[in-house]
PDB file of N, CA and C in Angstrom:
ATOM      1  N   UNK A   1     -66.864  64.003 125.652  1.00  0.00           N
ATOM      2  CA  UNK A   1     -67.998  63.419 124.974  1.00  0.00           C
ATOM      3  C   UNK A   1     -68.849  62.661 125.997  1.00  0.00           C
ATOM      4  N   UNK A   2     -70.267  63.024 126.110  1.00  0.00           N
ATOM      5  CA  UNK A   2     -71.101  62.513 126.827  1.00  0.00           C
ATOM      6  C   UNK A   2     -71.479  60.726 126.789  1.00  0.00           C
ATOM      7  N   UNK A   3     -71.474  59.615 127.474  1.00  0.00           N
ATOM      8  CA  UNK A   3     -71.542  58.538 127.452  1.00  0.00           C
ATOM      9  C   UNK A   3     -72.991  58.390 127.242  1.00  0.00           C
ATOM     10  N   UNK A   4     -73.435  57.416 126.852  1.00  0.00           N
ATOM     11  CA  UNK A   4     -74.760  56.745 126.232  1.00  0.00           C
ATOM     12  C   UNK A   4     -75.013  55.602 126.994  1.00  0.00           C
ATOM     13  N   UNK A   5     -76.005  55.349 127.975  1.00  0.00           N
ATOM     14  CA  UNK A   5     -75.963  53.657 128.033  1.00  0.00           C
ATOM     15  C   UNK A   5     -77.307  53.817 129.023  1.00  0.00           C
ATOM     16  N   UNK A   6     -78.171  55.099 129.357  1.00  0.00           N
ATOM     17  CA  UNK A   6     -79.722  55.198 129.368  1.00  0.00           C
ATOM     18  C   UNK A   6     -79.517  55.239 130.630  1.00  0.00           C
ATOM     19  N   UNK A   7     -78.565  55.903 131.314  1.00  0.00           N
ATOM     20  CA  UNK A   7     -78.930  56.271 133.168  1.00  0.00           C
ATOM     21  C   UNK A   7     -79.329  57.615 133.148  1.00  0.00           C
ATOM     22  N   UNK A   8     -79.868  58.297 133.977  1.00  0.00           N
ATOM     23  CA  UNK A   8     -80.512  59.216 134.602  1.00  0.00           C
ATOM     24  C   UNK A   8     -79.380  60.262 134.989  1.00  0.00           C
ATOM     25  N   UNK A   9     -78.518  59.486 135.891  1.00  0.00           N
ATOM     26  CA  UNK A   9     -77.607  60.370 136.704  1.00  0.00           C
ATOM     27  C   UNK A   9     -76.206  60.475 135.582  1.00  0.00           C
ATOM     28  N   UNK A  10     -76.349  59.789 134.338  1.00  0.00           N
ATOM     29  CA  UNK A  10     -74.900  60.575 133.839  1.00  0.00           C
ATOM     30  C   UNK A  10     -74.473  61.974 133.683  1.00  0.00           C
ATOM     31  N   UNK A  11     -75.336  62.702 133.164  1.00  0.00           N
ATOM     32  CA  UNK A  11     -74.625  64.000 133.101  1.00  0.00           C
ATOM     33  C   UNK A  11     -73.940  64.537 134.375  1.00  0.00           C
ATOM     34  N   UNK A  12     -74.937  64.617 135.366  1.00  0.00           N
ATOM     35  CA  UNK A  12     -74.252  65.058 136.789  1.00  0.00           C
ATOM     36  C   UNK A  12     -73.004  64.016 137.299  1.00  0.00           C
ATOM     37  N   UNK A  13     -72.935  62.929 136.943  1.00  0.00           N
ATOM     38  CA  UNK A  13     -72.178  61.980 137.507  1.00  0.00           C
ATOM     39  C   UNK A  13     -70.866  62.884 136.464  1.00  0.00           C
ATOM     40  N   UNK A  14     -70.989  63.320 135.355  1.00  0.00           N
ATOM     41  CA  UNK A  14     -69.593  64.297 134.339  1.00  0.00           C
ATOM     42  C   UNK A  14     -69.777  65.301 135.054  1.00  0.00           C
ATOM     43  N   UNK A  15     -70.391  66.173 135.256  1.00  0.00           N
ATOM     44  CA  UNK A  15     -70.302  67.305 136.202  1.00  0.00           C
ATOM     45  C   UNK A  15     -69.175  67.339 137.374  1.00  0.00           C
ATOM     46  N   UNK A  16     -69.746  65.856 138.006  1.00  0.00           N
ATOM     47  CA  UNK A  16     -68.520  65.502 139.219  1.00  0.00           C
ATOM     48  C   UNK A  16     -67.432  65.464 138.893  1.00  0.00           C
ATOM     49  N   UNK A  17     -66.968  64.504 137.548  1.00  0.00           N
ATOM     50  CA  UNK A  17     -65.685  64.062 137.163  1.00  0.00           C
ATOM     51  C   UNK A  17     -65.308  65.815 136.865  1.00  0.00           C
ATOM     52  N   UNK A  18     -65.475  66.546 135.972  1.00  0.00           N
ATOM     53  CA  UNK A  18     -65.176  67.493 135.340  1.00  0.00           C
ATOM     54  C   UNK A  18     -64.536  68.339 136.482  1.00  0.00           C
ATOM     55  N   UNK A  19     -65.343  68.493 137.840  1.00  0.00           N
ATOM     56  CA  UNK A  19     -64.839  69.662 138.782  1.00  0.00           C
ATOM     57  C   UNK A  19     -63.990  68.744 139.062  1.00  0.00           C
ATOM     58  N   UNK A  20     -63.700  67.420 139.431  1.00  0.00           N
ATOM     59  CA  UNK A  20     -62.709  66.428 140.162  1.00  0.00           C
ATOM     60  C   UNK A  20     -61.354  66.870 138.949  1.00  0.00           C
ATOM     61  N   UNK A  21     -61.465  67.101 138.246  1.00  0.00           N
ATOM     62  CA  UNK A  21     -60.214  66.895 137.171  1.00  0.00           C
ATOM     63  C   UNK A  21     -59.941  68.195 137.628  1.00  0.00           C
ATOM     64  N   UNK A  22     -60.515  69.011 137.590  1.00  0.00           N
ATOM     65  CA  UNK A  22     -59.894  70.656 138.182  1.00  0.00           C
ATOM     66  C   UNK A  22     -59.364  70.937 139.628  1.00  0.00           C
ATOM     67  N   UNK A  23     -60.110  69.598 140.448  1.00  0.00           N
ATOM     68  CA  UNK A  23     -59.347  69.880 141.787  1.00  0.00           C
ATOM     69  C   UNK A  23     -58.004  69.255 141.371  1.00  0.00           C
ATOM     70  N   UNK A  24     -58.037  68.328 141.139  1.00  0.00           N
ATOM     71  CA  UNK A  24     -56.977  67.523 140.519  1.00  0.00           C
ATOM     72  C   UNK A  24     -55.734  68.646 140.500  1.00  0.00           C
ATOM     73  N   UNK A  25     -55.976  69.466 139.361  1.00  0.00           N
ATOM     74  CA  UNK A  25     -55.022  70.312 138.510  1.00  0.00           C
ATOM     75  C   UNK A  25     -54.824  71.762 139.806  1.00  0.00           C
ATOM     76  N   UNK A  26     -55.667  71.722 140.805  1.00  0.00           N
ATOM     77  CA  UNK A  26     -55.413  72.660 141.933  1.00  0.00           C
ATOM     78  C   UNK A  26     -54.541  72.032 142.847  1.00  0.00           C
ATOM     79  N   UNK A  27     -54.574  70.994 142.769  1.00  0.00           N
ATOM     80  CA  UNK A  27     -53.755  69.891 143.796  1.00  0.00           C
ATOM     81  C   UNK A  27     -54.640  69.748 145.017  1.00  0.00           C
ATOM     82  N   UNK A  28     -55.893  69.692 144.912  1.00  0.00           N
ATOM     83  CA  UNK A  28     -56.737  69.743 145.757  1.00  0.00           C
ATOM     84  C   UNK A  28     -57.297  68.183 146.025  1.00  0.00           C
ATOM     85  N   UNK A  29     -56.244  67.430 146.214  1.00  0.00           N
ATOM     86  CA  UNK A  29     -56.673  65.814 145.994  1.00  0.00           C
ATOM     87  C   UNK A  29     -57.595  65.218 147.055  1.00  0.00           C
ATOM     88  N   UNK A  30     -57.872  65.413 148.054  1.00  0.00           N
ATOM     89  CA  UNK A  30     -58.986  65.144 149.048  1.00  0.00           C
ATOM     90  C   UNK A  30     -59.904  65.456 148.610  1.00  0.00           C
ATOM     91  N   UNK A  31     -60.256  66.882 147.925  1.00  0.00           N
ATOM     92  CA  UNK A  31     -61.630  67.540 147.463  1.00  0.00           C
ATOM     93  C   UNK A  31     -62.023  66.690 145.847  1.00  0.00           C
ATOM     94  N   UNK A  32     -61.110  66.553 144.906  1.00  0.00           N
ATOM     95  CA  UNK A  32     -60.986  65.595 144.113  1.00  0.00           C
ATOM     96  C   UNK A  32     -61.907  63.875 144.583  1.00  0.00           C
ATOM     97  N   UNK A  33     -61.323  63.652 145.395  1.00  0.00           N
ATOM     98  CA  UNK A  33     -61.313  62.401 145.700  1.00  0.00           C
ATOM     99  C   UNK A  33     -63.242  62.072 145.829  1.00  0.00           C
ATOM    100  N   UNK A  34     -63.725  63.003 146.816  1.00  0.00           N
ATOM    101  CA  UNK A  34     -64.543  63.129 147.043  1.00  0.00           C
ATOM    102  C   UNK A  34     -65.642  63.484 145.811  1.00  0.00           C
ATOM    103  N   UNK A  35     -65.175  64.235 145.007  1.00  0.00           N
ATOM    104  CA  UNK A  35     -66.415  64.048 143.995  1.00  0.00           C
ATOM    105  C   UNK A  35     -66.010  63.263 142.547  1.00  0.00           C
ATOM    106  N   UNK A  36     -64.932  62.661 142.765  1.00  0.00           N
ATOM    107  CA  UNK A  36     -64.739  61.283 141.818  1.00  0.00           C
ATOM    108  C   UNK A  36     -65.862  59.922 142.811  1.00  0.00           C
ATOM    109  N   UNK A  37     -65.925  59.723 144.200  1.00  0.00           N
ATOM    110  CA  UNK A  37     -66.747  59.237 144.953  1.00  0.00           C
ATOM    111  C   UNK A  37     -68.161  59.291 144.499  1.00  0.00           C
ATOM    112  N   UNK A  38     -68.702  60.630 144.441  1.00  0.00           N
ATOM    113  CA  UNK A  38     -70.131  61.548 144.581  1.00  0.00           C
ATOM    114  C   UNK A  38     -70.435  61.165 142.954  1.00  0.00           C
ATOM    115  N   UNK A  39     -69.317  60.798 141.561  1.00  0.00           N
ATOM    116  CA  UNK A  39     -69.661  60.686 140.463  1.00  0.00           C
ATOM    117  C   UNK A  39     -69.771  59.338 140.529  1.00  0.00           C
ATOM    118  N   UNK A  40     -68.994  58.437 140.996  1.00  0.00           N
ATOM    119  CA  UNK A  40     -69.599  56.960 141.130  1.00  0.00           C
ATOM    120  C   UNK A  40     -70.914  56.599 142.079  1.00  0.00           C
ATOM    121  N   UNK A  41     -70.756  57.326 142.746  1.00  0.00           N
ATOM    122  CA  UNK A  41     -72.308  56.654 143.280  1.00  0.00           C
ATOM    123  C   UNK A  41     -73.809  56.769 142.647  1.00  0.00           C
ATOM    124  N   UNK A  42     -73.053  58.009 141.734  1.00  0.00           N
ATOM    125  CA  UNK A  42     -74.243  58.196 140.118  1.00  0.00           C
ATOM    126  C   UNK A  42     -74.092  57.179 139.330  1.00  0.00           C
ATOM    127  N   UNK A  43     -73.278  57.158 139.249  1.00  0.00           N
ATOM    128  CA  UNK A  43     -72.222  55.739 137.786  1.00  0.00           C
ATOM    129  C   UNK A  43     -71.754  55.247 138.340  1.00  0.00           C
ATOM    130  N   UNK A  44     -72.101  54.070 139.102  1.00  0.00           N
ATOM    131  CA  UNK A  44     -71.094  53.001 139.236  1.00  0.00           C
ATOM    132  C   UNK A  44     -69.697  52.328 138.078  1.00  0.00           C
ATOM    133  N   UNK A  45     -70.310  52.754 137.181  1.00  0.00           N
ATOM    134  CA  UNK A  45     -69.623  52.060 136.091  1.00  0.00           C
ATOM    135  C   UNK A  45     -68.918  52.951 135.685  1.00  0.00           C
ATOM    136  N   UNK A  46     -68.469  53.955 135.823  1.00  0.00           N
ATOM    137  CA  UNK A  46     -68.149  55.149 135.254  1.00  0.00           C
ATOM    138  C   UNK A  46     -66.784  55.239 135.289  1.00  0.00           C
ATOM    139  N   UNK A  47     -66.328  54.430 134.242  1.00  0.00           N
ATOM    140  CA  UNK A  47     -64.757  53.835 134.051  1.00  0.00           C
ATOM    141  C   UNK A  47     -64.000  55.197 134.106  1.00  0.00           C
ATOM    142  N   UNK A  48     -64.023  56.291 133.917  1.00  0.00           N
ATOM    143  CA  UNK A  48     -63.160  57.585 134.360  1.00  0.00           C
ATOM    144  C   UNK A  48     -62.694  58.018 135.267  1.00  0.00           C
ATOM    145  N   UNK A  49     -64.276  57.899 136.181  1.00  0.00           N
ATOM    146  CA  UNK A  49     -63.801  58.489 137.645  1.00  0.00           C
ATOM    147  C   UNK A  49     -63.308  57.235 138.567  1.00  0.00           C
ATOM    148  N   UNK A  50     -63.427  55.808 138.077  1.00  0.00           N
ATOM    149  CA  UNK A  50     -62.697  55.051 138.932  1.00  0.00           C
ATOM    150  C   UNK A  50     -60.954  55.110 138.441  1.00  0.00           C
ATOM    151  N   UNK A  51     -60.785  55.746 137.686  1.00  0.00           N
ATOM    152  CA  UNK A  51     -59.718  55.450 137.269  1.00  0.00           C
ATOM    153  C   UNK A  51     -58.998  57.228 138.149  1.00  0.00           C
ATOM    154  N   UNK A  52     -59.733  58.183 137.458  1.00  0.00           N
ATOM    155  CA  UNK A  52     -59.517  59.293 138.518  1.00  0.00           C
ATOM    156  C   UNK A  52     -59.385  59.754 139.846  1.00  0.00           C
ATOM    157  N   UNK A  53     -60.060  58.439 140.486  1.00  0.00           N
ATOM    158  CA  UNK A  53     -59.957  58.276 141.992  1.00  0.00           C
ATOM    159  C   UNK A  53     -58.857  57.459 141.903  1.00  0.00           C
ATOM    160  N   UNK A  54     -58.472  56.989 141.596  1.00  0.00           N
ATOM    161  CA  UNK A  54     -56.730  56.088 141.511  1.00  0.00           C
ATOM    162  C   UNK A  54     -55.684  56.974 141.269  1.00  0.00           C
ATOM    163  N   UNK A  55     -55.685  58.139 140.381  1.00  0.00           N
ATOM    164  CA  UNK A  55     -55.115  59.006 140.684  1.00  0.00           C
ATOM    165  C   UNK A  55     -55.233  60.420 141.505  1.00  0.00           C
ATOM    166  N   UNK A  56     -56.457  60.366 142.036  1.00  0.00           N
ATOM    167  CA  UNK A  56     -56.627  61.303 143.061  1.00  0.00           C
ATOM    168  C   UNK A  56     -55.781  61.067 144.366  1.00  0.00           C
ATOM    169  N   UNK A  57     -55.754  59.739 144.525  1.00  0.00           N
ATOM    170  CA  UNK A  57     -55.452  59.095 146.027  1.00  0.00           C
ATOM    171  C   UNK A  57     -53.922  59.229 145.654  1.00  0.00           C
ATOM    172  N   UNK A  58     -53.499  58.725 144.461  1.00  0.00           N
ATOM    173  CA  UNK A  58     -52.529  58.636 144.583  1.00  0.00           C
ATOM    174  C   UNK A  58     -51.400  59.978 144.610  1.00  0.00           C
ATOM    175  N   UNK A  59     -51.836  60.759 144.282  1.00  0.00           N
ATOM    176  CA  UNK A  59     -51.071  62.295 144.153  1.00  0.00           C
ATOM    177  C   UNK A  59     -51.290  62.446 145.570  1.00  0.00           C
ATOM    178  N   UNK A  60     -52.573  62.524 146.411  1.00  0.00           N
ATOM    179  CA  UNK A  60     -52.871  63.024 147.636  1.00  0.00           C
ATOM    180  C   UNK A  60     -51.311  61.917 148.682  1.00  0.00           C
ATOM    181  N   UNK A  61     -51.312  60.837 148.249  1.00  0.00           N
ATOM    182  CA  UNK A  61     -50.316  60.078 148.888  1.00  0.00           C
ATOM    183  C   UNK A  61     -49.178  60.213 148.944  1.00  0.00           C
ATOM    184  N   UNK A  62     -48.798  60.939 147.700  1.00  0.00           N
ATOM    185  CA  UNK A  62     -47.447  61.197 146.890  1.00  0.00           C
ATOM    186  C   UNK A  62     -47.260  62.708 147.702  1.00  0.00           C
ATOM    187  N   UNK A  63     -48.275  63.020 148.346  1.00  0.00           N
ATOM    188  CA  UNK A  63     -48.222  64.772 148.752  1.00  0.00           C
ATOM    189  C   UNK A  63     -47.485  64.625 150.359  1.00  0.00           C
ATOM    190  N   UNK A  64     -47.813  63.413 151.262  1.00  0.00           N
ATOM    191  CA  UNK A  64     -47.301  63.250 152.212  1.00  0.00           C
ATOM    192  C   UNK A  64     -45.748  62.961 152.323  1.00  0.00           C
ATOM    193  N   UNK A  65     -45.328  63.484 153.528  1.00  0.00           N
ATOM    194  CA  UNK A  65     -43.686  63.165 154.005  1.00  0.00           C
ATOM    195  C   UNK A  65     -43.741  61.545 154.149  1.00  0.00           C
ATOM    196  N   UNK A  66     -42.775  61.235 153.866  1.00  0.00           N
ATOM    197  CA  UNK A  66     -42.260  59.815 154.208  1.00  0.00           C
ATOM    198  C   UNK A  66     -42.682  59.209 155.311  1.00  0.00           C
ATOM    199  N   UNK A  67     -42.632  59.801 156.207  1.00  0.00           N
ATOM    200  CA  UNK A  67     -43.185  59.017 157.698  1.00  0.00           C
ATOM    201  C   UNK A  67     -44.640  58.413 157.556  1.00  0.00           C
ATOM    202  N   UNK A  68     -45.416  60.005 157.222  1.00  0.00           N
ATOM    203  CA  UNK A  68     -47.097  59.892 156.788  1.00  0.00           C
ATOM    204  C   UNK A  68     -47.521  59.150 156.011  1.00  0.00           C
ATOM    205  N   UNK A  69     -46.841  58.971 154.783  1.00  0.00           N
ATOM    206  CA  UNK A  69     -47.117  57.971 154.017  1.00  0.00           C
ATOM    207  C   UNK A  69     -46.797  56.609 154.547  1.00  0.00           C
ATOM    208  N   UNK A  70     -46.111  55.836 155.515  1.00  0.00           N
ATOM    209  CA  UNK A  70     -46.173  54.859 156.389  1.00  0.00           C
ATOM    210  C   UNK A  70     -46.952  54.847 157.347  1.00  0.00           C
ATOM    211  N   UNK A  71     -47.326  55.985 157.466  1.00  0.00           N
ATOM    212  CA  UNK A  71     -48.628  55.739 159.129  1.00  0.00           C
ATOM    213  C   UNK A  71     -49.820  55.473 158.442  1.00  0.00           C
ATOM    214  N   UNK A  72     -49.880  56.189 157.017  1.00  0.00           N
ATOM    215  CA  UNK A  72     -51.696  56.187 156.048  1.00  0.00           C
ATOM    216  C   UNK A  72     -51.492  54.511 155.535  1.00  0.00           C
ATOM    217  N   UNK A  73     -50.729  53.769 155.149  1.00  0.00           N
ATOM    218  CA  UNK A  73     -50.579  52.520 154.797  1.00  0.00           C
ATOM    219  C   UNK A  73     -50.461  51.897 155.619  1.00  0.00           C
ATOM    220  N   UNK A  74     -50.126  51.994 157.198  1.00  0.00           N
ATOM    221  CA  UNK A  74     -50.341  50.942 157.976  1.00  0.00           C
ATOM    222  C   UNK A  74     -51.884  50.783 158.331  1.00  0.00           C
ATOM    223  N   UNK A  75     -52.386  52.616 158.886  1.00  0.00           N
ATOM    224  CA  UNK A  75     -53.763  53.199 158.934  1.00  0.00           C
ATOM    225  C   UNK A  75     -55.040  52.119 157.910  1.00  0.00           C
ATOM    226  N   UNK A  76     -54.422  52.162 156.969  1.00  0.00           N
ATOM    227  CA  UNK A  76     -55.349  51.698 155.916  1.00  0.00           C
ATOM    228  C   UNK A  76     -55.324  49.822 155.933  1.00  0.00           C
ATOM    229  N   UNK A  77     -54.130  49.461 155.819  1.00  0.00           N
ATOM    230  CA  UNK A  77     -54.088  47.975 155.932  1.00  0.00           C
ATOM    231  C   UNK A  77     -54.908  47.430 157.618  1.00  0.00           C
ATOM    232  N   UNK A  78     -54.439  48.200 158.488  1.00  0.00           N
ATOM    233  CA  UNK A  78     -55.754  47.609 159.885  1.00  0.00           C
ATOM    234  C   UNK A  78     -57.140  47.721 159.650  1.00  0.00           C
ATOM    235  N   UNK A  79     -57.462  49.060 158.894  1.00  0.00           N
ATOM    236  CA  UNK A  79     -58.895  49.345 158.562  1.00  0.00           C
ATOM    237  C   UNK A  79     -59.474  48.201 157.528  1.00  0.00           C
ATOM    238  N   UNK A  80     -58.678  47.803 157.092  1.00  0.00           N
ATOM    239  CA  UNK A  80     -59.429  46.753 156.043  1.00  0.00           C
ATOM    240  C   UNK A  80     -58.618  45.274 156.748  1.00  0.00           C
ATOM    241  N   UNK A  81     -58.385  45.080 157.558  1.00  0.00           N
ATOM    242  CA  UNK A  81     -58.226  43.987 158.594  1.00  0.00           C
ATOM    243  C   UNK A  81     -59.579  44.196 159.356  1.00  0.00           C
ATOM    244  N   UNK A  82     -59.451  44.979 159.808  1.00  0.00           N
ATOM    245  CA  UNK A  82     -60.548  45.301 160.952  1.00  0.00           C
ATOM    246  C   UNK A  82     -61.867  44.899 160.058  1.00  0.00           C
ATOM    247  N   UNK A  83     -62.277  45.815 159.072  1.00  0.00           N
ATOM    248  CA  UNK A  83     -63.361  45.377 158.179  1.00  0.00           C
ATOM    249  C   UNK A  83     -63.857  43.547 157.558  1.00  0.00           C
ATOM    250  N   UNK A  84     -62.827  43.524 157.580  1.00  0.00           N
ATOM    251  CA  UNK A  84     -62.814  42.064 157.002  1.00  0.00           C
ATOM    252  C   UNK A  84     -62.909  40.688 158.405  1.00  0.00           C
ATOM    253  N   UNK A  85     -62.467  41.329 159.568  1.00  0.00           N
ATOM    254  CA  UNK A  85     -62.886  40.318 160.584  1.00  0.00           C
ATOM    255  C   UNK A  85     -63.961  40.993 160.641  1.00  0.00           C
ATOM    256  N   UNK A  86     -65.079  41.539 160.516  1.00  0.00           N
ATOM    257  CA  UNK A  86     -66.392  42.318 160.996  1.00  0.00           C
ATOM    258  C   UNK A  86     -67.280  42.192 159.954  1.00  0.00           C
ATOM    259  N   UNK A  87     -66.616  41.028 158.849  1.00  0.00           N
ATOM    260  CA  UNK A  87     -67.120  40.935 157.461  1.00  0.00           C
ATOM    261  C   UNK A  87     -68.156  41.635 156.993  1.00  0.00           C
ATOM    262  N   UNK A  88     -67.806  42.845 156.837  1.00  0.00           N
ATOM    263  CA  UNK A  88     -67.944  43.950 156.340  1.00  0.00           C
ATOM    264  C   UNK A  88     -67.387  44.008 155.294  1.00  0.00           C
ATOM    265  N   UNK A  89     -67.935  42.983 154.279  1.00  0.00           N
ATOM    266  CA  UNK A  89     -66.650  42.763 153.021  1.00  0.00           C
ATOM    267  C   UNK A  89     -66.720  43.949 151.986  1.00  0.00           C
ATOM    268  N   UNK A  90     -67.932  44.816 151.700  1.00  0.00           N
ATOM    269  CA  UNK A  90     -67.823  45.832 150.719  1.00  0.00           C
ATOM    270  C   UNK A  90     -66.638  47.354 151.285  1.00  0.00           C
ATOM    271  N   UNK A  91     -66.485  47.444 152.633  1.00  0.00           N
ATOM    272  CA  UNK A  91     -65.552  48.217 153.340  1.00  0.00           C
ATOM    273  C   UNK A  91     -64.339  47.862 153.508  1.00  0.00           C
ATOM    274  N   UNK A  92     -64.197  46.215 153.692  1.00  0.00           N
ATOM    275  CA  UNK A  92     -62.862  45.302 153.617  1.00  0.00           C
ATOM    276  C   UNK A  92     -62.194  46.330 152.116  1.00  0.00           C
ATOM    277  N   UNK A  93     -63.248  45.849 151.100  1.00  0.00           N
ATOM    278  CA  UNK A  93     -62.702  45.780 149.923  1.00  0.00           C
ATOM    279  C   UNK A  93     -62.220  47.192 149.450  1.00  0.00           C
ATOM    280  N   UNK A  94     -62.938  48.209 149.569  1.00  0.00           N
ATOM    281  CA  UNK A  94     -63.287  50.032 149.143  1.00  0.00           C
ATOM    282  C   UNK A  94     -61.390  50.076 150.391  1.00  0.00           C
ATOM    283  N   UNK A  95     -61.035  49.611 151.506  1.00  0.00           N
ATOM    284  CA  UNK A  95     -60.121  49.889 152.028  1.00  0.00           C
ATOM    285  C   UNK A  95     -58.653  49.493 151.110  1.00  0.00           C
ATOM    286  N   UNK A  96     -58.585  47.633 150.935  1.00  0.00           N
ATOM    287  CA  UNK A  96     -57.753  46.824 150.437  1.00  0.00           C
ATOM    288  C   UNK A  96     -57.539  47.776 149.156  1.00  0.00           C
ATOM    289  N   UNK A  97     -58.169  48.071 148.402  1.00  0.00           N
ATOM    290  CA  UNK A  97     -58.397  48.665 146.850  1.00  0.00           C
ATOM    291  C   UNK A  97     -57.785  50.479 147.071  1.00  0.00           C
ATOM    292  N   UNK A  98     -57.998  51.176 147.788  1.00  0.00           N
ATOM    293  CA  UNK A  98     -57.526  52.396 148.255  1.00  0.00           C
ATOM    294  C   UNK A  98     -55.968  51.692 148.774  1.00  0.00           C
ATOM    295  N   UNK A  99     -55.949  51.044 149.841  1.00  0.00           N
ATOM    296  CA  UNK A  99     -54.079  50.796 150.259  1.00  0.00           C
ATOM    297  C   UNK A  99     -53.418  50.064 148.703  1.00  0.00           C
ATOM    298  N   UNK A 100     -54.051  49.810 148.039  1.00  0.00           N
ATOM    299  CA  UNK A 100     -53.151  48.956 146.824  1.00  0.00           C
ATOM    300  C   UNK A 100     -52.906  50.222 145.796  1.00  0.00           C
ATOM    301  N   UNK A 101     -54.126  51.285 145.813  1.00  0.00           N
ATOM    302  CA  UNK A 101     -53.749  52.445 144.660  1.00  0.00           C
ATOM    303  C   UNK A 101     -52.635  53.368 145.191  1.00  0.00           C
ATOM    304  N   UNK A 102     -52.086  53.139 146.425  1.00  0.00           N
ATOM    305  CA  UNK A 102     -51.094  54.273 147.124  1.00  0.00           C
ATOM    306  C   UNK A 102     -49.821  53.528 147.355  1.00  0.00           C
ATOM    307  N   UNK A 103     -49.972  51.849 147.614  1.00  0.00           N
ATOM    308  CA  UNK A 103     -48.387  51.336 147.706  1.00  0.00           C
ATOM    309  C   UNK A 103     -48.516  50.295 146.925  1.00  0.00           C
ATOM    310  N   UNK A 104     -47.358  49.433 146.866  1.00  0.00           N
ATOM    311  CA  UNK A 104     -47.303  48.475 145.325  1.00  0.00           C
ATOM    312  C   UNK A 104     -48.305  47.203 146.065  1.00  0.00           C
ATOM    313  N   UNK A 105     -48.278  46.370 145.198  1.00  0.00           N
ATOM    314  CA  UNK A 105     -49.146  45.157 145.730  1.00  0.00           C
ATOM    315  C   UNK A 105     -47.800  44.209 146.946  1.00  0.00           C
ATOM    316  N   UNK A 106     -48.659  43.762 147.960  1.00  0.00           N
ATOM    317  CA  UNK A 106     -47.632  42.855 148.273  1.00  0.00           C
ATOM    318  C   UNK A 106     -48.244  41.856 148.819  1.00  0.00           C
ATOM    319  N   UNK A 107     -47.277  40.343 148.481  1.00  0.00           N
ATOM    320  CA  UNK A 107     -48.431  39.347 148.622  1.00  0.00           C
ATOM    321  C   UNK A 107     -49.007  38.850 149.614  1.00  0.00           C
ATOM    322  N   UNK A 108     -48.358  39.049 151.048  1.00  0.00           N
ATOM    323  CA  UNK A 108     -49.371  38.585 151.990  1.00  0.00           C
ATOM    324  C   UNK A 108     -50.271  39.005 152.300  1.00  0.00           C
ATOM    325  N   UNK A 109     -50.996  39.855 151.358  1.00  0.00           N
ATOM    326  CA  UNK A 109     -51.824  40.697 151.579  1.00  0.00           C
ATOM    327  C   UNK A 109     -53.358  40.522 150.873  1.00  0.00           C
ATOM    328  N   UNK A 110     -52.645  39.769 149.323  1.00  0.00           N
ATOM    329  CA  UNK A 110     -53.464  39.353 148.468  1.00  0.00           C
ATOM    330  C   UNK A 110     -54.339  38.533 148.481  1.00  0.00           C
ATOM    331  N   UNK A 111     -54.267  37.594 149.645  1.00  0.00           N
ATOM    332  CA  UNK A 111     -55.374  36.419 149.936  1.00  0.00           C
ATOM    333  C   UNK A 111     -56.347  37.487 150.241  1.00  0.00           C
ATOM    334  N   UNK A 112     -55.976  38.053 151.437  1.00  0.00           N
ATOM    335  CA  UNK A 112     -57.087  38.926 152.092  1.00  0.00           C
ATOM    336  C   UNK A 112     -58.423  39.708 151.053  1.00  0.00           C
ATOM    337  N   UNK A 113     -57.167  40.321 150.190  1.00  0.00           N
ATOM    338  CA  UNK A 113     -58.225  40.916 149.168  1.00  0.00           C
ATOM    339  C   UNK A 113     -59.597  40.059 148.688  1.00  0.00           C
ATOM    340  N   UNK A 114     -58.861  38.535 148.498  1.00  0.00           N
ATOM    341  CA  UNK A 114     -59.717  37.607 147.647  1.00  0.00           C
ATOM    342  C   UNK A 114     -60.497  37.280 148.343  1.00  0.00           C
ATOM    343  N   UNK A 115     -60.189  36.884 149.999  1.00  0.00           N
ATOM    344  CA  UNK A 115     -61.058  36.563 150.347  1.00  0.00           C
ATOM    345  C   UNK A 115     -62.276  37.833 150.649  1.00  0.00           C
ATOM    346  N   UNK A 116     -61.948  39.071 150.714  1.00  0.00           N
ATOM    347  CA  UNK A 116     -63.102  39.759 150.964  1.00  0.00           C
ATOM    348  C   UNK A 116     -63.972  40.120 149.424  1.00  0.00           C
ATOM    349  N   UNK A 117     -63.758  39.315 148.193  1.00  0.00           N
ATOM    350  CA  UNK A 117     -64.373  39.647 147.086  1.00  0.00           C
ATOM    351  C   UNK A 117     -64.990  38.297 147.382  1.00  0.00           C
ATOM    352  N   UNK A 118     -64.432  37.072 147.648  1.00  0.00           N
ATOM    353  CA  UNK A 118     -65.410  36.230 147.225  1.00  0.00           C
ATOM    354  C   UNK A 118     -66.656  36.175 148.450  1.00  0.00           C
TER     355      UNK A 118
END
């Protein structure tokens, strides 16, 4: 069912989600990922595909060997270190928010988050 709330870019922003749910179901989670991305930057608000990119990442994470999945979570926690001393806080955050949808929360970690929202 089509959403109502007077933007321009919704239909195409469902277009995105719609092929993203089929990469999804191909196991195509990188290609997924990317147009759950391409549908938010139509819809920011577009409570589906943020929620679809949480499970895009996370299957794509779940797809790696054990090792990989420790090198992409260390990978990701420096990148949003790095971002956040370069206060680059909207990249801090798009990083912190991607490493939290792939491993559990842990708390020395959580200031960081806050401080790159506030």
């Amino acid at each position: 069912m089509p959403r109502e709330n007077g933007g321009t870019n919704i239909p195409e922003a469902e277009r995105f989600y719609h092929k993203a749910a089929q990469a999804i179901e191909m196991k195509q989670y990188e290609y997924a990922e990317g147009l759950f991305k391409s549908a938010l930057g139509l819809d920011p608000d577009f409570a589906k595909a943020k929620d679809g990119l949480k499970v895009a990442r996370v299957k794509k994470f779940e797809s790696l060997s054990e090792s990989q999945r420790k090198i992409k979570g260390t990978l990701l926690m420096i990148q949003a270190f790095f971002y956040e001393k370069l206060k680059k806080w909207e990249q801090a955050i798009e990083k912190y928010e991607e490493l939290f949808s792939v491993v559990a929360l842990q708390a020395p970690i959580l200031p960081h988050l806050g401080d790159a929202y506030r």
